[in-house]
C-alpha atoms as a PDB file:
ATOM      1  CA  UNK A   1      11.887  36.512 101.759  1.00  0.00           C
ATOM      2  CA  UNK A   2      10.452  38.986  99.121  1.00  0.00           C
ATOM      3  CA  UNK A   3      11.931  42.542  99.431  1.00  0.00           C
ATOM      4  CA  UNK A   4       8.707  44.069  98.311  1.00  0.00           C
ATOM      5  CA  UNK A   5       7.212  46.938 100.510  1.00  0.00           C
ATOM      6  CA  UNK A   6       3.921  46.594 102.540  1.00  0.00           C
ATOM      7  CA  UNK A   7       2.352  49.078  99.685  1.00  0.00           C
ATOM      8  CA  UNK A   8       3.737  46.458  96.849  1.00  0.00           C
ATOM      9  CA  UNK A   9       2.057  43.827  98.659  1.00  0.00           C
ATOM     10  CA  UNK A  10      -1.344  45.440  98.799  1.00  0.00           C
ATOM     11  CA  UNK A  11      -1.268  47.062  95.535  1.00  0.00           C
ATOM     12  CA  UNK A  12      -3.570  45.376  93.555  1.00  0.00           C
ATOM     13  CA  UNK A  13      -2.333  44.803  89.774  1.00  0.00           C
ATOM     14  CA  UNK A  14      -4.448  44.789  86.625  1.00  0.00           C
ATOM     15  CA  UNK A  15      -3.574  40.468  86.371  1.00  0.00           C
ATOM     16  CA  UNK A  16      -4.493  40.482  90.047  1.00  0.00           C
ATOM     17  CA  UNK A  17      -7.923  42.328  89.556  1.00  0.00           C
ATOM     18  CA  UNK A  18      -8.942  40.990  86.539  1.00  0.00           C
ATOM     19  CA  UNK A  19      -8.233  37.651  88.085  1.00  0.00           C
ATOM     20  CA  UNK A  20     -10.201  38.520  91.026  1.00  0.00           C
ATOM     21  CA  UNK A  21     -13.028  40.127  88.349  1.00  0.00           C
ATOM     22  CA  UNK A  22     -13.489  36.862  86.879  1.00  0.00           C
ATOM     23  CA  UNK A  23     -13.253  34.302  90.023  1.00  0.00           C
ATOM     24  CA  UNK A  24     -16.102  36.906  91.525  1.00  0.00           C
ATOM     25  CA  UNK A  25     -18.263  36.579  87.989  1.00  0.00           C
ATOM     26  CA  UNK A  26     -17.920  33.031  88.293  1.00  0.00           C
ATOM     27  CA  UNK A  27     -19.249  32.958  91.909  1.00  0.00           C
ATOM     28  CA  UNK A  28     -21.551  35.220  91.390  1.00  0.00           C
ATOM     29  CA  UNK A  29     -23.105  33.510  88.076  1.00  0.00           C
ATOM     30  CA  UNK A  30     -23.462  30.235  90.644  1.00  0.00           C
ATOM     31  CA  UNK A  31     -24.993  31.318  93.337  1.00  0.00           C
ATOM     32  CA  UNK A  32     -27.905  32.950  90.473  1.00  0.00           C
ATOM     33  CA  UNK A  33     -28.044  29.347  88.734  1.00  0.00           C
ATOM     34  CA  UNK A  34     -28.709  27.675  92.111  1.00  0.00           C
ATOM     35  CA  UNK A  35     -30.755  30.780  93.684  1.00  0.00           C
ATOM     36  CA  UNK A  36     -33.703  30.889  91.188  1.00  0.00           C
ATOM     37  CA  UNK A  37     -34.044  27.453  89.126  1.00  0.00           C
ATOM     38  CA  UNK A  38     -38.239  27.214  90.279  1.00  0.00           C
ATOM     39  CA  UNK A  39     -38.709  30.440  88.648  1.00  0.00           C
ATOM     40  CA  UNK A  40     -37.229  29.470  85.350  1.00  0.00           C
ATOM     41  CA  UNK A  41     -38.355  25.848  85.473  1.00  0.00           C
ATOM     42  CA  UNK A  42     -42.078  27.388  85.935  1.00  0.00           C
ATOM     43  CA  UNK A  43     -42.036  29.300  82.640  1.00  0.00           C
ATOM     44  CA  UNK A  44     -40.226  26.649  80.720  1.00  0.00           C
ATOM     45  CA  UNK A  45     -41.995  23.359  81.913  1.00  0.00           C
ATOM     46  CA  UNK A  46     -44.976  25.207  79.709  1.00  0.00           C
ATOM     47  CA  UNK A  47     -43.565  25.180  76.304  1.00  0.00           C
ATOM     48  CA  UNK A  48     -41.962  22.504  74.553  1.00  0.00           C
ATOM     49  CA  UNK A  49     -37.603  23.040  74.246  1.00  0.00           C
ATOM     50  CA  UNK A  50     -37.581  21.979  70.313  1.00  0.00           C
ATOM     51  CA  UNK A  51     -40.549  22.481  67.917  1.00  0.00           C
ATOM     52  CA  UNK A  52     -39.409  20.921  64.314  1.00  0.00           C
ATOM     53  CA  UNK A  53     -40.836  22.566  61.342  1.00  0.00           C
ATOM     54  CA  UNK A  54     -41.092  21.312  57.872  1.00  0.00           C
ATOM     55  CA  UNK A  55     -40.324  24.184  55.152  1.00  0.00           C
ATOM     56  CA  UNK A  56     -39.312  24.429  51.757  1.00  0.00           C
ATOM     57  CA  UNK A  57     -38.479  20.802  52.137  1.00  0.00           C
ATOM     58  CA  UNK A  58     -35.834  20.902  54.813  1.00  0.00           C
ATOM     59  CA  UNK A  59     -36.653  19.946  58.280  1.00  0.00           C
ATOM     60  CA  UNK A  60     -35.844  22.771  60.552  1.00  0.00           C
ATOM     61  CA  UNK A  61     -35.362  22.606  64.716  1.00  0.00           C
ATOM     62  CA  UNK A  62     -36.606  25.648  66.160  1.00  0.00           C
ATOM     63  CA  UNK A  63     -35.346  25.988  69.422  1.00  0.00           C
ATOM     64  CA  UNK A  64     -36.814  27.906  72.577  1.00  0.00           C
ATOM     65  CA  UNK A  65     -34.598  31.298  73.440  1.00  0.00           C
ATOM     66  CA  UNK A  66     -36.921  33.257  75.374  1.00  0.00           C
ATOM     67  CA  UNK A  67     -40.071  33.963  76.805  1.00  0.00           C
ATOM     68  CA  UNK A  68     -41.226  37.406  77.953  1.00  0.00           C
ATOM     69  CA  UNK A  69     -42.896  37.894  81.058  1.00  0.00           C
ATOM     70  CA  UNK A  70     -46.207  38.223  79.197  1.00  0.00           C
ATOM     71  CA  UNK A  71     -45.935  34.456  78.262  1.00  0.00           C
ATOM     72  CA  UNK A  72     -44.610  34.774  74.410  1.00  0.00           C
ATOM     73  CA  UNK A  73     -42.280  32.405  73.650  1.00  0.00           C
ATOM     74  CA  UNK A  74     -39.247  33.043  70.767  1.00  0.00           C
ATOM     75  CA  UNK A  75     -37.861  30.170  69.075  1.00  0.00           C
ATOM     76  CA  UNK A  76     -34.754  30.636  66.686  1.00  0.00           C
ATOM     77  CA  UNK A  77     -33.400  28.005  63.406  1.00  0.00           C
ATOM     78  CA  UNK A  78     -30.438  28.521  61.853  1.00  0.00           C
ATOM     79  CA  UNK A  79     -30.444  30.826  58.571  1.00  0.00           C
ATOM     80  CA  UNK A  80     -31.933  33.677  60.819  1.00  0.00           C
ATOM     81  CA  UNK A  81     -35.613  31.626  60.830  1.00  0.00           C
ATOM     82  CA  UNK A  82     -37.671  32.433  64.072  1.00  0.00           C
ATOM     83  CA  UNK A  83     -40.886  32.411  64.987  1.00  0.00           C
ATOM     84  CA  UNK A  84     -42.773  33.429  68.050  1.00  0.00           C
ATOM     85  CA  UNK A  85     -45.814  31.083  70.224  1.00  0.00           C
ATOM     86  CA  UNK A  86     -47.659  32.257  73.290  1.00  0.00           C
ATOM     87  CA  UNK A  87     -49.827  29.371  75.285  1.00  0.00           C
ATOM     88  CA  UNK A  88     -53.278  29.799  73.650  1.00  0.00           C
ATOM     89  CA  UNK A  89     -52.155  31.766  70.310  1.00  0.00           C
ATOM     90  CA  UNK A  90     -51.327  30.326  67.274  1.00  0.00           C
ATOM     91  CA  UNK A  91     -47.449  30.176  65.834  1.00  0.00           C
ATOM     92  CA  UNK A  92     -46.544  33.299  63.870  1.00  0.00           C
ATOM     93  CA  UNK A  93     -42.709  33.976  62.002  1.00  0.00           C
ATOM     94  CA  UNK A  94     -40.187  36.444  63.044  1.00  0.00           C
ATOM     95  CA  UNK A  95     -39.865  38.929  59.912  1.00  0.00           C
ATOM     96  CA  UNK A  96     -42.443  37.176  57.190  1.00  0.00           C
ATOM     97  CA  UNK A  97     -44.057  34.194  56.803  1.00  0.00           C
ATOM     98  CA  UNK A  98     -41.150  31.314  56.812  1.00  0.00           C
ATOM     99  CA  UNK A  99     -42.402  29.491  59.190  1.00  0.00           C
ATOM    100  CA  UNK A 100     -43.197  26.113  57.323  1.00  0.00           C
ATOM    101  CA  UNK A 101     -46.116  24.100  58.283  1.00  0.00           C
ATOM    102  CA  UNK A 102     -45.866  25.094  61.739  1.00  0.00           C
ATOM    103  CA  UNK A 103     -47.081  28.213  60.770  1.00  0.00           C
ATOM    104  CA  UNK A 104     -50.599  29.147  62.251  1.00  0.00           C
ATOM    105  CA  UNK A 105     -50.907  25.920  64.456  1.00  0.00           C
ATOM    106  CA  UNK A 106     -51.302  26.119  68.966  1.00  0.00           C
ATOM    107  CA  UNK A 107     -49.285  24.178  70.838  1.00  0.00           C
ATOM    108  CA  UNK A 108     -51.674  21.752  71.251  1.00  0.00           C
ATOM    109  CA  UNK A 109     -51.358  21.193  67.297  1.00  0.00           C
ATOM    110  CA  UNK A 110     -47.715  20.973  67.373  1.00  0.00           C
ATOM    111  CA  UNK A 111     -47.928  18.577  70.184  1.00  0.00           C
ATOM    112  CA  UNK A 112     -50.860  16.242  68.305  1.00  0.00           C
ATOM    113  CA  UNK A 113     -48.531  16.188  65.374  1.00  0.00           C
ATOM    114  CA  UNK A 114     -45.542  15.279  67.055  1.00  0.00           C
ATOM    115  CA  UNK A 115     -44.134  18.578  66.215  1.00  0.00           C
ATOM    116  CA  UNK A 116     -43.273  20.049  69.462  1.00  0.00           C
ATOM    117  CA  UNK A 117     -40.559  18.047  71.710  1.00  0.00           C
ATOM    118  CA  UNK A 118     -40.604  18.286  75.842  1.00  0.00           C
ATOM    119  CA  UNK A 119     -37.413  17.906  77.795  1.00  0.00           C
ATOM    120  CA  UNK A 120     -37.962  15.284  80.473  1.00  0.00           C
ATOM    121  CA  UNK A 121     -37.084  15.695  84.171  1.00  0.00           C
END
């Protein structure tokens, strides 16, 4: 048997609450995934995950990061490209005009020319 005191036992160490900290984060960060997928999956199910870009002869994948609640959607590349697409505007890039010959085009033009890339369910 442990000859710690009943204050010993309840005192709660820095190991003990970070460990705590971190199991509750975890939980936490679980029960949000599982809480609120519809939301997400509305907003996403609209734009495509990957759009691929052709520019200055490399092939680029721009992939989706965010979308605001105002429906514009941000896509990033390596290299620091980006490049920005709302549902009925046209594709614009993030800090000039890198965007390749997706530049200008609607989804529905990225999606004729096989340029933009769905997930499926």
């Amino acid at each position: 048997m442990s000859h710690m005191s009943i204050w010993e036992r309840l005192c709660i160490t820095p190991t003990r609450m970070s460990t705590a900290m971190l199991i509750g984060a975890s939980v936490a960060l679980q029960l949000s995934a599982v809480a609120s997928p519809r939301a997400a999956e509305d907003k996403f199910a609209d734009f495509p995950f990957v759009i691929s870009c052709e520019y200055k002869g490399m092939f680029h994948a721009f992939y989706l990061s965010r979308i605001t609640p105002d429906g514009l959607a941000t896509y990033v590349a390596s290299e620091r490209l980006a490049g920005t697409i709302s549902l009925d505007g046209h594709a614009k890039a993030v800090g000039g005009s890198n965007g390749g010959n997706c530049l200008g085009k609607t989804l529905d033009q990225l999606r004729a020319s096989g340029q933009a890339h769905f997930l499926q369910p």
